[in-house]
Protein backbone atom coordinates (compact mmCIF):
# COMPACT_ATOMS: atom_id res chain seq x y z
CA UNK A 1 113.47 89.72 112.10
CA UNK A 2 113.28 87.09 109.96
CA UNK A 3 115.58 84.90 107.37
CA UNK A 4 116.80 87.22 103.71
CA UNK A 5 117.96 85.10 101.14
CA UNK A 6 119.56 86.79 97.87
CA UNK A 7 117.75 84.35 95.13
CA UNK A 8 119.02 83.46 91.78
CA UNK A 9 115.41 83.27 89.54
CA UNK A 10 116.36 81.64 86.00
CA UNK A 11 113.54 82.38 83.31
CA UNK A 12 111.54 79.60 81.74
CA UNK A 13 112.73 78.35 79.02
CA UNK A 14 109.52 78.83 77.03
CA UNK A 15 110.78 82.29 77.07
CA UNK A 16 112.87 84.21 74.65
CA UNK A 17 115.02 85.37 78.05
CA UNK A 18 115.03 81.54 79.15
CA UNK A 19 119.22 81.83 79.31
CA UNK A 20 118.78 84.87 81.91
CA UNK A 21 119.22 84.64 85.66
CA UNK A 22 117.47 87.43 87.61
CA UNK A 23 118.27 88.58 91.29
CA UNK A 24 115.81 88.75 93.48
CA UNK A 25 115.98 89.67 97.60
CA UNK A 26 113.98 87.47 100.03
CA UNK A 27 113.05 87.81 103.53
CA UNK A 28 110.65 84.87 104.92
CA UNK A 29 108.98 85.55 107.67
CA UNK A 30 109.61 83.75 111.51
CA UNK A 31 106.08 82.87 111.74
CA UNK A 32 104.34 82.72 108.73
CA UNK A 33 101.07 83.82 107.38
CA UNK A 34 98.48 81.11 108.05
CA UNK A 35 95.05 83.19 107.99
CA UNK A 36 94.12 85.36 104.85
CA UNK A 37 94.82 84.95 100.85
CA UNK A 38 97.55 86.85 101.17
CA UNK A 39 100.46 84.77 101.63
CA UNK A 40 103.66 86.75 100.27
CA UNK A 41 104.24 90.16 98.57
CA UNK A 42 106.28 91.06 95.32
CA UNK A 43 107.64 94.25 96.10
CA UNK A 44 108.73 95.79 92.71
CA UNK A 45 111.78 98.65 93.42
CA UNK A 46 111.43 101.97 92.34
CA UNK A 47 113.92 103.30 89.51
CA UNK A 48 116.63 103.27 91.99
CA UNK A 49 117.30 99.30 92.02
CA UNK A 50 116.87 97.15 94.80
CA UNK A 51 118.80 99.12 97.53
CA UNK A 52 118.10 99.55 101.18
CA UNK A 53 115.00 101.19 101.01
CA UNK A 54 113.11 98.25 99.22
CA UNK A 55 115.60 95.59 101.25
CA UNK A 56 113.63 97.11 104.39
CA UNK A 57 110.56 96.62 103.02
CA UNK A 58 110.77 93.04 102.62
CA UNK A 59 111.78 93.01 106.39
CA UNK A 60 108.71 95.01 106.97
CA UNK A 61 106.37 93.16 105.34
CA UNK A 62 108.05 89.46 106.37
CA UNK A 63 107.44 91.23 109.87
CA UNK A 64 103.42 90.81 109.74
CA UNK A 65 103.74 87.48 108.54
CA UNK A 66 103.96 87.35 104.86
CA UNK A 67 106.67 86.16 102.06
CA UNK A 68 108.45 89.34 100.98
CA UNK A 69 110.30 89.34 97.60
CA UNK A 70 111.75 92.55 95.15
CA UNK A 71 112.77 91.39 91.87
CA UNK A 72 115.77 92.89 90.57
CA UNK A 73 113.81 94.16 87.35
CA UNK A 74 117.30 95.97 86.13
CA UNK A 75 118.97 92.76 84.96
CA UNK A 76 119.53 92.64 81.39
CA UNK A 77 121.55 95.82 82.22
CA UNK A 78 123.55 93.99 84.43
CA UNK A 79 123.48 92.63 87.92
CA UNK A 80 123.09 94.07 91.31
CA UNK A 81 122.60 98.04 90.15
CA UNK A 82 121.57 100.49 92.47
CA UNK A 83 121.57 104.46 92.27
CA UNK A 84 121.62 107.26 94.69
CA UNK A 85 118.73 109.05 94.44
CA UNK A 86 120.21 112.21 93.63
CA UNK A 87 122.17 110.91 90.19
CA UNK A 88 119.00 110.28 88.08
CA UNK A 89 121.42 110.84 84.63
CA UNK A 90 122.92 107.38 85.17
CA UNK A 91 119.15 105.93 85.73
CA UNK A 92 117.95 106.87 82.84
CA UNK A 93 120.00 104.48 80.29
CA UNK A 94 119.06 101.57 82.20
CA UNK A 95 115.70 102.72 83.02
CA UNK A 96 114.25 103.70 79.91
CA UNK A 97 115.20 99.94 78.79
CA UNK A 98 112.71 98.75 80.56
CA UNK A 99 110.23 96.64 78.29
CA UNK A 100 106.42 96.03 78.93
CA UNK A 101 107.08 92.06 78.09
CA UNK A 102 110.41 91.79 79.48
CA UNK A 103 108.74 93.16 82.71
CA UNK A 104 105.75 90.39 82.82
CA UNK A 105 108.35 87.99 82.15
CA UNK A 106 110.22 88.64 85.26
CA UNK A 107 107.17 88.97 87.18
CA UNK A 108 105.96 85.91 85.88
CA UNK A 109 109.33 83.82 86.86
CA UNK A 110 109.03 85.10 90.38
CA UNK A 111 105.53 83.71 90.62
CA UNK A 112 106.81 80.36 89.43
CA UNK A 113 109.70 80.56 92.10
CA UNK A 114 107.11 81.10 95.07
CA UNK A 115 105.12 78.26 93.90
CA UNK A 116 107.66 75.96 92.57
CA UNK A 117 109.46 76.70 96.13
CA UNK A 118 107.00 77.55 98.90
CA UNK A 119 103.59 76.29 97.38
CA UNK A 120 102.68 79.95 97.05
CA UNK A 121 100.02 80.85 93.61
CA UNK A 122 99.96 84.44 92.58
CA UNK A 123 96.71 84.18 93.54
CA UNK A 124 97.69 84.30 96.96
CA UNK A 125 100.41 86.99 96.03
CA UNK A 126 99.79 90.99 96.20
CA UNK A 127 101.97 93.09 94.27
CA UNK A 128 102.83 96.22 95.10
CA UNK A 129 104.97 98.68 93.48
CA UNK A 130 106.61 102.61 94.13
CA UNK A 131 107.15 104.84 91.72
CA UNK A 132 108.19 103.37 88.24
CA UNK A 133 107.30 100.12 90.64
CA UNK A 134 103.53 101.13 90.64
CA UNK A 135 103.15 101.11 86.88
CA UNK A 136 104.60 97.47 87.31
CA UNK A 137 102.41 96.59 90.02
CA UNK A 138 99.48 97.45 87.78
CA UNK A 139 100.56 95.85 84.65
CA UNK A 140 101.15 92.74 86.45
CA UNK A 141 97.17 93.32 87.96
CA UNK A 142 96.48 93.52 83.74
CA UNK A 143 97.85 90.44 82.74
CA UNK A 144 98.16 87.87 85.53
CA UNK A 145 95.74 86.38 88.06
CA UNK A 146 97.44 88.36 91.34
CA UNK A 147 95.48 88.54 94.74
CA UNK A 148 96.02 92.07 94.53
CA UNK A 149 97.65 95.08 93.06
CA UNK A 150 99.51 98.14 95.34
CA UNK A 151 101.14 100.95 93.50
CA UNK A 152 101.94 103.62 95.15
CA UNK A 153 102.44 106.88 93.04
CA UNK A 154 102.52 105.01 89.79
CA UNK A 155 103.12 107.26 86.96
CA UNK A 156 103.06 106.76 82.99
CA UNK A 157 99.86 104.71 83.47
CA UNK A 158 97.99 107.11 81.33
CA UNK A 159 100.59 108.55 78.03
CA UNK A 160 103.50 107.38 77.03
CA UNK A 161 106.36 109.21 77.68
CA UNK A 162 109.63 110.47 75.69
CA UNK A 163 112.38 108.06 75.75
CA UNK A 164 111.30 105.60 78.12
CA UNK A 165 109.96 102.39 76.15
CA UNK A 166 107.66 101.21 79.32
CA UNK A 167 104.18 101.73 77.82
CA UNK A 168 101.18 102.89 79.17
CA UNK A 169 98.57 100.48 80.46
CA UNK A 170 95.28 102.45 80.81
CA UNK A 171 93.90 100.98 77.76
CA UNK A 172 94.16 97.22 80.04
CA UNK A 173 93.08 98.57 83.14
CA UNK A 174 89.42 96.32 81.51
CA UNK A 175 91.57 93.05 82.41
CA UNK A 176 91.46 93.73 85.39
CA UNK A 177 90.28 90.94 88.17
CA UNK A 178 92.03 91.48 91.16
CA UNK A 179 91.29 94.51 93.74
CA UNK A 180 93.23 97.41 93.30
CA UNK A 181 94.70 99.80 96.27
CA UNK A 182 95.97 103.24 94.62
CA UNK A 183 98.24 105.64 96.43
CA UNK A 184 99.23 109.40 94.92
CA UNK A 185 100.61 112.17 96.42
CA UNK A 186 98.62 115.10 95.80
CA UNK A 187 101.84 117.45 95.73
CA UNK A 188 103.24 115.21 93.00
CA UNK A 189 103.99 116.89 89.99
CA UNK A 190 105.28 114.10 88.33
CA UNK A 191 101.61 112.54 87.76
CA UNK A 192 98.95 115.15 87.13
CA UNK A 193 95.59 115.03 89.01
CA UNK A 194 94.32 114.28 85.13
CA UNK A 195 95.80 111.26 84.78
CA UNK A 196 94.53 110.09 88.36
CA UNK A 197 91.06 110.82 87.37
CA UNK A 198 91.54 109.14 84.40
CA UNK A 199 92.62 105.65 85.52
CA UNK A 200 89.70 106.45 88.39
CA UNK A 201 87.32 106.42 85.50
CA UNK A 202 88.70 103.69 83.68
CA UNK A 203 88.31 101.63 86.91
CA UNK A 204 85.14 102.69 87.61
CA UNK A 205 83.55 102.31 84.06
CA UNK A 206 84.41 98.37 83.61
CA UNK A 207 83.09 98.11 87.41
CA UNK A 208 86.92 97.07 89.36
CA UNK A 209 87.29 96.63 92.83
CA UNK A 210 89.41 99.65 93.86
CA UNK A 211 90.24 102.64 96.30
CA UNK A 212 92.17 104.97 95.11
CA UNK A 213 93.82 107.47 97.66
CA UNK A 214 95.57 111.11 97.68
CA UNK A 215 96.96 112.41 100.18
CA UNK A 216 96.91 116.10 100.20
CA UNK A 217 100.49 117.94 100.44
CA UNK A 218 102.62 114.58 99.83
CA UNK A 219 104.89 114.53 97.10
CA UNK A 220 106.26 111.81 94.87
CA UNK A 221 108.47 109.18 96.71
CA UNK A 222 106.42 110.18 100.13
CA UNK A 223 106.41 106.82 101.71
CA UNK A 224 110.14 106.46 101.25
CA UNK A 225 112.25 107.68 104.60
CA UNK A 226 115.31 108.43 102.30
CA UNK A 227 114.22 110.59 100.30
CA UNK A 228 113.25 114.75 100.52
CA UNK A 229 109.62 114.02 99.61
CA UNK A 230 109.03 111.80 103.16
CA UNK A 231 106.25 112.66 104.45
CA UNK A 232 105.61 110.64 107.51
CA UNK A 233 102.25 111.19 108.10
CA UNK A 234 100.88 109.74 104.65
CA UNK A 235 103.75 106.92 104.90
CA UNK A 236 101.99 105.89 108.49
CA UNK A 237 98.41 105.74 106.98
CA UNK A 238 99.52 104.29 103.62
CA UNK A 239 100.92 101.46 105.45
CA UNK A 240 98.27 100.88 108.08
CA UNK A 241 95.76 101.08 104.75
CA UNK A 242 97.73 98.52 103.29
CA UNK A 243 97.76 96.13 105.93
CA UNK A 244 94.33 96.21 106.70
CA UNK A 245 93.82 95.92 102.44
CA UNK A 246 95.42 92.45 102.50
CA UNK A 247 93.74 91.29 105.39
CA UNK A 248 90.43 91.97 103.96
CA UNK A 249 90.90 90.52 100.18
């Protein structure tokens, strides 16, 4: 089952957010990871907070052996905030808050915490984000040394978009040095097919290590069991794909 923890993560105080404490939830594994990079996962939430959904990820993950962490990326807006999934008007003001910076600053603190408390680098850490969580996952693969990057259906990678002040990150995609594991839905039509075959290209012209995987008929939010867009079948191979990923880096 393994041991959750609610964590208190104070920024450094080289930063301008040093007097900031963010949330995080924890789950450490019974038997920990002892083969393979990979030795914990920062699970970033989608634009929903850190509610059940991601709180049984971390389970999941701690379940095959690994670390599992999920930032509370929501907490200059306060602390603890979660939203139905059906009430997207009160996600937006907190949401479009969200800051490129502000972002790598929390991410950054949270790699600090793993190694400053269980001798874990970020280069033994994977990322892995869903939905506004896989733009995340890949700016964090843009500016930090990271074993490897997960979004699933990551949108706003590609153009900017009106009123939210997260910023796209195609133009980085060159800094690149980790592998890179993309999942879309290919029902989604909240990220076009264009802008998948753009960050495809971008990948491909600076020479990454990447897969990048659509699954025909899922929709956005796919892998998560509560909401409409499940689809079961792409969940099931997204997460066997993901396993085997971060046994194999």
């Amino acid at each position: 089952m393994g041991r959750e923890e609610k964590i208190e993560i104070r920024m450094p105080s080289s930063s301008k957010s040093s007097s900031l404490v963010m949330d995080a939830f924890a789950v450490f594994p019974d038997k920990p990871k002892t083969q393979g990079k990979v030795r914990a996962v920062v699970l970033i939430q989608e634009a929903f907070g850190v509610n059940s959904h991601m709180r049984a990820l971390c389970h999941k993950f701690a379940e095959q052996g690994y670390i599992a962490i999920s930032p509370e990326l929501f907490h200059r807006s306060g602390r603890g905030l979660e939203f139905s999934y059906d009430d997207f008007a009160k996600v937006m003001p907190v949401f479009s808050k969200l800051k490129n910076d502000e972002i790598l600053e929390d991410l950054g603190a949270t790699f600090s915490f793993l190694e400053k408390s269980h001798h874990v680098t970020s280069q033994q850490t994977a990322v892995i984000g869903y939905c506004m969580g896989g733009l995340v996952a890949m700016m964090s693969a843009t500016h930090q040394p990271i074993a490897t990057a997960i979004p699933y259906y990551g949108g706003g990678m590609v153009s900017a978009r009106e009123g939210i002040a997260m910023a796209p990150i195609l133009h980085q995609i060159r800094n690149i040095e980790c592998p890179v594991l993309l999942f879309f839905g290919g029902a989604d039509k909240h990220i076009p097919i264009e802008d998948i075959q753009k960050v495809e290209a971008e990948l491909t012209a600076h020479h990454k290590t990447f897969e990048c995987i659509v699954y025909p008929g899922a929709d956005h939010g796919f892998s998560n069991d509560e909401r409409s867009s499940y689809h079961p079948e792409a969940t099931q191979k997204a997460w066997d794909k993901t396993l085997d990923w971060l046994k194999k880096i």
